[in-house]
C-alpha atoms as a PDB file:
ATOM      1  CA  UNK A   1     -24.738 124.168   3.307  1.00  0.00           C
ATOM      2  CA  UNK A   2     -28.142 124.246   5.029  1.00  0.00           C
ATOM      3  CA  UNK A   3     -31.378 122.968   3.371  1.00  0.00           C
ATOM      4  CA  UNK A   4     -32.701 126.284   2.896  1.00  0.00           C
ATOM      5  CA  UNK A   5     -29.763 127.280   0.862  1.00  0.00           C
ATOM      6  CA  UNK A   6     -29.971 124.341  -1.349  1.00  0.00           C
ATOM      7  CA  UNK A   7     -33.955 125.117  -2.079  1.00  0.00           C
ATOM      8  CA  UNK A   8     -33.111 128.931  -2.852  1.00  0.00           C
ATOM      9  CA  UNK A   9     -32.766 127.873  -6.574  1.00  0.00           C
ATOM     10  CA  UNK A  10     -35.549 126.336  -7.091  1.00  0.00           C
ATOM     11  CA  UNK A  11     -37.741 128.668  -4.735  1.00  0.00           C
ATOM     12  CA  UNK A  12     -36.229 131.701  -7.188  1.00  0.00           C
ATOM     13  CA  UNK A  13     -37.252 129.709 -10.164  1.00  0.00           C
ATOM     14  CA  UNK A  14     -41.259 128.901  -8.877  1.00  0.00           C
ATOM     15  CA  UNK A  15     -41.597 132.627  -8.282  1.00  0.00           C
ATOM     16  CA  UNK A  16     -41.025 133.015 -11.766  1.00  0.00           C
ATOM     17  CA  UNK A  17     -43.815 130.485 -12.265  1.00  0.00           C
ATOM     18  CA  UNK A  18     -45.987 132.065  -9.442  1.00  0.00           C
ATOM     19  CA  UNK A  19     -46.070 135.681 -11.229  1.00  0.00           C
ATOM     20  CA  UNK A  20     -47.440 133.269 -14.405  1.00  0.00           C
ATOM     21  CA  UNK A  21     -49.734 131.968 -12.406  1.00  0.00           C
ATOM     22  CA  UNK A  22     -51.085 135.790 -11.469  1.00  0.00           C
ATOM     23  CA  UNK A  23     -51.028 136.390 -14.679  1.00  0.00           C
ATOM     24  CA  UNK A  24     -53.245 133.367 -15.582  1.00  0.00           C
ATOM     25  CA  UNK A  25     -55.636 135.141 -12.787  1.00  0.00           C
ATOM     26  CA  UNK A  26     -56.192 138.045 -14.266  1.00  0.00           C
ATOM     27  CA  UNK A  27     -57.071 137.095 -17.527  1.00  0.00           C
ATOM     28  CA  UNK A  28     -59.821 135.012 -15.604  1.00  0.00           C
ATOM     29  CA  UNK A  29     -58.123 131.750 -15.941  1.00  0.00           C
ATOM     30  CA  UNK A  30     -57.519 128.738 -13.209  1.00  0.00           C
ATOM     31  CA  UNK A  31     -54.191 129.882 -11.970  1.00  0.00           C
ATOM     32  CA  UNK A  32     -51.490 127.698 -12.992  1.00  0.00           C
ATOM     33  CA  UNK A  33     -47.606 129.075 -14.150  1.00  0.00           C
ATOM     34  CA  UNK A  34     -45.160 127.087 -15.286  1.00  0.00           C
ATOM     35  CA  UNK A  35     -41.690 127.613 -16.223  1.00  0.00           C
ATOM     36  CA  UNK A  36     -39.305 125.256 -17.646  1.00  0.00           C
ATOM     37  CA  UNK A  37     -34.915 125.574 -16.653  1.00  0.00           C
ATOM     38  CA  UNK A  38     -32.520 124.519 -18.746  1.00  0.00           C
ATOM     39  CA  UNK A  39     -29.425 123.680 -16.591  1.00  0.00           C
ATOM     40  CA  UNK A  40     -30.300 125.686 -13.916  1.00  0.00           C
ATOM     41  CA  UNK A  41     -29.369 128.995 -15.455  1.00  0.00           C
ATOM     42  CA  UNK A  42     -31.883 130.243 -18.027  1.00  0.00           C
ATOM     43  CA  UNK A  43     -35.772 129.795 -18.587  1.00  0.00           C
ATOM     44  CA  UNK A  44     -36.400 128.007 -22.479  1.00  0.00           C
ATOM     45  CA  UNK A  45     -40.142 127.843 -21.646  1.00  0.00           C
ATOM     46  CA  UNK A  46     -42.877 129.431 -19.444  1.00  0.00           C
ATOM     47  CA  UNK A  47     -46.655 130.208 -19.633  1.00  0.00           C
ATOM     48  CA  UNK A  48     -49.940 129.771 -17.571  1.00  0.00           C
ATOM     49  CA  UNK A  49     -52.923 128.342 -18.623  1.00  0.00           C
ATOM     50  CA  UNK A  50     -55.227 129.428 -21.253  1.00  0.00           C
ATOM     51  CA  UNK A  51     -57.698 126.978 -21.321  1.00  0.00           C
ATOM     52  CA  UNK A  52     -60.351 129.517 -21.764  1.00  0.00           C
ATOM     53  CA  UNK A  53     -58.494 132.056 -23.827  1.00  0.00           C
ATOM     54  CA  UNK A  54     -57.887 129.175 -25.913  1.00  0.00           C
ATOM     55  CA  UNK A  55     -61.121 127.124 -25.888  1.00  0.00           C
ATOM     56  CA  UNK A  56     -58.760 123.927 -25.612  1.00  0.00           C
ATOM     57  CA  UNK A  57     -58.997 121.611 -22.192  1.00  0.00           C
ATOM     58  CA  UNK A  58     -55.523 120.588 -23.202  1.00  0.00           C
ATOM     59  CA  UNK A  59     -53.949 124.154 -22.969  1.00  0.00           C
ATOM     60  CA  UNK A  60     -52.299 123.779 -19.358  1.00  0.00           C
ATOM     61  CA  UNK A  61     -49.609 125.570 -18.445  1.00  0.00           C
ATOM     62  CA  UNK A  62     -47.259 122.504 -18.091  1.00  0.00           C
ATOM     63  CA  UNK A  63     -48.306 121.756 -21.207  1.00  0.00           C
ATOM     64  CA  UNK A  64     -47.889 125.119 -23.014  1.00  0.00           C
ATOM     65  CA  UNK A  65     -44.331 125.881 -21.251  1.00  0.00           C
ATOM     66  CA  UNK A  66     -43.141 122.194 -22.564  1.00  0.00           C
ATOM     67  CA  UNK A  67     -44.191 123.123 -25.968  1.00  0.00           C
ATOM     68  CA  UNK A  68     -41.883 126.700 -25.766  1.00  0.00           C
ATOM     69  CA  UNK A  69     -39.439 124.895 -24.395  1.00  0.00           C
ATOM     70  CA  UNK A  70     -38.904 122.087 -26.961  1.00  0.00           C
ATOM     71  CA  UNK A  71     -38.949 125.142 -29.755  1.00  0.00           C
ATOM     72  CA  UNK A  72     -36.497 126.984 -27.955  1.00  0.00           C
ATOM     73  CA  UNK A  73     -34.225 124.234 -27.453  1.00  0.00           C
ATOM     74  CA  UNK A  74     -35.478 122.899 -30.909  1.00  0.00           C
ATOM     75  CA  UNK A  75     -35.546 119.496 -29.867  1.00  0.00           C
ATOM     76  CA  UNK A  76     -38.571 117.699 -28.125  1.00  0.00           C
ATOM     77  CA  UNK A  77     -36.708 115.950 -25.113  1.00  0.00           C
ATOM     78  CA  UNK A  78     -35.872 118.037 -22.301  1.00  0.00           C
ATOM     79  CA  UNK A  79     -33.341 116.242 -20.694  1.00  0.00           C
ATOM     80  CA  UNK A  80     -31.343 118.363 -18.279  1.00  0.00           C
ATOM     81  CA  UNK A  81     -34.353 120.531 -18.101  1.00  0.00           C
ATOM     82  CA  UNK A  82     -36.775 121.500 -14.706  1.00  0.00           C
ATOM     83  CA  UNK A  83     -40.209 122.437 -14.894  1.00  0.00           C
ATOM     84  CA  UNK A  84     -41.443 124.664 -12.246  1.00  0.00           C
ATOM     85  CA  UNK A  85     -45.239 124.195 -11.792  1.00  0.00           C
ATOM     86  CA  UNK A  86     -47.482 126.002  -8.826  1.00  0.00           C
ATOM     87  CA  UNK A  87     -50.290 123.177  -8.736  1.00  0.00           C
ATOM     88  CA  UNK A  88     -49.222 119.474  -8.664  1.00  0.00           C
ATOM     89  CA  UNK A  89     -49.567 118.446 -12.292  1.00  0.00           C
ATOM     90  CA  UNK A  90     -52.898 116.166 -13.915  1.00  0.00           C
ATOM     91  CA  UNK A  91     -53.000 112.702 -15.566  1.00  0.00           C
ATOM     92  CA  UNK A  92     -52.360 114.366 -19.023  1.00  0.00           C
ATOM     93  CA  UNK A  93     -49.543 116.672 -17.535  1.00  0.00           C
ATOM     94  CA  UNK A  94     -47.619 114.130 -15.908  1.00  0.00           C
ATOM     95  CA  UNK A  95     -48.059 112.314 -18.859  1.00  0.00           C
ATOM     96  CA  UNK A  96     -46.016 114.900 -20.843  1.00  0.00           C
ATOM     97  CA  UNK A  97     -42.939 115.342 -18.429  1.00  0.00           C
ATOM     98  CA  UNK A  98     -41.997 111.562 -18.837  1.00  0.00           C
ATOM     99  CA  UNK A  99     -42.666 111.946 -22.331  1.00  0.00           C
ATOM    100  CA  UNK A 100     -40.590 115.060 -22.756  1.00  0.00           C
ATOM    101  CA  UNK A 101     -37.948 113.341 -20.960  1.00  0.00           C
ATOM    102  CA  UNK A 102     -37.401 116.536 -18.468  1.00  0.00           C
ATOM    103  CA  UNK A 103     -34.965 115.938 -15.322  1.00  0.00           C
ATOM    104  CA  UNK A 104     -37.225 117.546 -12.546  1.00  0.00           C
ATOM    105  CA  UNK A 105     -39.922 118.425 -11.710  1.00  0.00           C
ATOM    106  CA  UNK A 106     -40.928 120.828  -9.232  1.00  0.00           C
ATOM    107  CA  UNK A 107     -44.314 121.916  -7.990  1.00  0.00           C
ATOM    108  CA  UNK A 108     -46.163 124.280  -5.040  1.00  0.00           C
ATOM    109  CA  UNK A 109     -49.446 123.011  -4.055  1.00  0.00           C
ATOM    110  CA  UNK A 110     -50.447 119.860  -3.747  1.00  0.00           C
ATOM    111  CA  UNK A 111     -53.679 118.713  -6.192  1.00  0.00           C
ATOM    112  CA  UNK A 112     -56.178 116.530  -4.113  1.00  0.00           C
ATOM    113  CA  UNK A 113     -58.448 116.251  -6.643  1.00  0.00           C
ATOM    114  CA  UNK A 114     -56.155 115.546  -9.623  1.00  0.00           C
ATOM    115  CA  UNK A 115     -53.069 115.145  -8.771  1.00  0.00           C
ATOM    116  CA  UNK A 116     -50.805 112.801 -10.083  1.00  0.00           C
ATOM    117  CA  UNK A 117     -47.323 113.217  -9.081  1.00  0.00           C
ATOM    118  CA  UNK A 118     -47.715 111.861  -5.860  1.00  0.00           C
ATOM    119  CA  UNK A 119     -51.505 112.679  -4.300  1.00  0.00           C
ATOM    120  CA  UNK A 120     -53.598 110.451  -6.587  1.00  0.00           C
ATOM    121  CA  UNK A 121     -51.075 109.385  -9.267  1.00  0.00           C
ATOM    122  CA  UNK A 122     -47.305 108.990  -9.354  1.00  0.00           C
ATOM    123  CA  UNK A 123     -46.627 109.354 -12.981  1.00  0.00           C
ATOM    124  CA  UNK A 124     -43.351 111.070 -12.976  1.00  0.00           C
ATOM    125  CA  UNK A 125     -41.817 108.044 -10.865  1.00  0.00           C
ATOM    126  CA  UNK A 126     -43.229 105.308 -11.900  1.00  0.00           C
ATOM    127  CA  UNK A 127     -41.424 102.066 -12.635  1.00  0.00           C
ATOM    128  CA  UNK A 128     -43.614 100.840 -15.567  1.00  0.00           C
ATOM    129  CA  UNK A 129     -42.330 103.911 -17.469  1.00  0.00           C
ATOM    130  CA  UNK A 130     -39.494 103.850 -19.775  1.00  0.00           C
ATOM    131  CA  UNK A 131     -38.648 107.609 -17.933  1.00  0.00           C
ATOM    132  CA  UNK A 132     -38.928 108.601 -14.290  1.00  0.00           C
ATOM    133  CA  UNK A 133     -38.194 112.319 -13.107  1.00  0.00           C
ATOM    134  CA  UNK A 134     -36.800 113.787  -9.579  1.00  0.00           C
ATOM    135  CA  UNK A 135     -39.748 115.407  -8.120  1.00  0.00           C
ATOM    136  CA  UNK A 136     -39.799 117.895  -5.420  1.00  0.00           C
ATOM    137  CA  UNK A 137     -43.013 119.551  -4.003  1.00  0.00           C
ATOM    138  CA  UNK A 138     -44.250 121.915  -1.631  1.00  0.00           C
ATOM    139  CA  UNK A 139     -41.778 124.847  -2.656  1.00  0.00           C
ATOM    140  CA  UNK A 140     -44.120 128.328  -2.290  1.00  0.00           C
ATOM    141  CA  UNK A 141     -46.899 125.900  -1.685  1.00  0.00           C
ATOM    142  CA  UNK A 142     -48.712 128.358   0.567  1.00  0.00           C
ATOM    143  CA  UNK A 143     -48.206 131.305  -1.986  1.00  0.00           C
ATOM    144  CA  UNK A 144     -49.639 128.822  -4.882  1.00  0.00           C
ATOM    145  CA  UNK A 145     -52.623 127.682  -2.766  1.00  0.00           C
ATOM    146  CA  UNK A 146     -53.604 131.426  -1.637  1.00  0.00           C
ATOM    147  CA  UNK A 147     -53.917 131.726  -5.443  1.00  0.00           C
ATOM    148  CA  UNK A 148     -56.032 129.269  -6.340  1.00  0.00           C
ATOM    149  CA  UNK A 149     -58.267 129.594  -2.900  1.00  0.00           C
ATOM    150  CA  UNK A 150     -58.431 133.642  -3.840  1.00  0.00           C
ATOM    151  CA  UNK A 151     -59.757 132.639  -7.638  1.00  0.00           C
ATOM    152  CA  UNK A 152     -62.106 129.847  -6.997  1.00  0.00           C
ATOM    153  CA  UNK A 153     -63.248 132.294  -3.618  1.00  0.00           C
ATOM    154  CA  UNK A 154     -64.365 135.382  -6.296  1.00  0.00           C
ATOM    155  CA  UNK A 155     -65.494 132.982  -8.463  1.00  0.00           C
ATOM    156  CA  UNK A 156     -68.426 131.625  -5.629  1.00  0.00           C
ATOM    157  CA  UNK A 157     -69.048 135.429  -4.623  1.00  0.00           C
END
């Protein structure tokens, strides 16, 4: 099976997150979708963020689809769970995943300026941490980054 074959699942799944993240644009918020998988087959959690809608700096969309997901599943660890993020996930963010005990996580664009699952940080791996995830990034990083580039672009205009 070739490489692209084996990423079709989880590119399927970040488009999901990517049409969150357009909605997250339109209501004139930093756009950010995430989705969370259970098992690979069905989606227990998704939103974008609402920071503004909100008034809460917490209210990420990692943060938000985690919270859907543990109701759905009704339990608060997501193990055998992916989450499906377009930006590369903050401090508080990564945070979550190892708390939440998720499997995966996968993510578009990389986050130079906050990163931390690999850029600045490397939360979800690291060894000091009672939980460590798989992490995968880059998958529709181009898509995620045209995004954010487009909002922040109007946003300057």
């Amino acid at each position: 099976m070739a490489l692209s074959e084996l990423m079709e699942p989880d590119r399927r799944w970040m488009r999901k997150a990517l049409r969150e993240a357009e909605r997250a644009a339109e209501a004139g918020e930093v756009p950010v979708g995430a989705v969370v998988v259970h098992e690979g087959e069905r989606t227990v959690g998704r939103d974008h963020n609402r920071t503004e809608q909100l008034g809460d700096p917490t209210a990420h969309a990692e943060m938000l689809a985690i919270t859907a997901a543990a109701d759905a599943l009704g339990r608060k660890h997501l193990t055998d769970c992916t989450l499906y993020v377009t930006l590369e996930p903050c401090p508080m963010c990564a945070g979550a995943l190892v708390l939440a005990r998720l499997d995966r996580l996968v993510f578009g664009a990389l986050d130079e300026k906050a990163g931390a699952a690999s850029t600045l940080y490397d939360i979800p791996r690291d060894e000091l941490l009672n939980h460590r995830l798989e992490v995968v990034s880059g998958v529709e990083a181009d898509r995620a980054a045209a995004l954010l580039q487009d909002f922040f672009q109007e946003r300057r205009e």
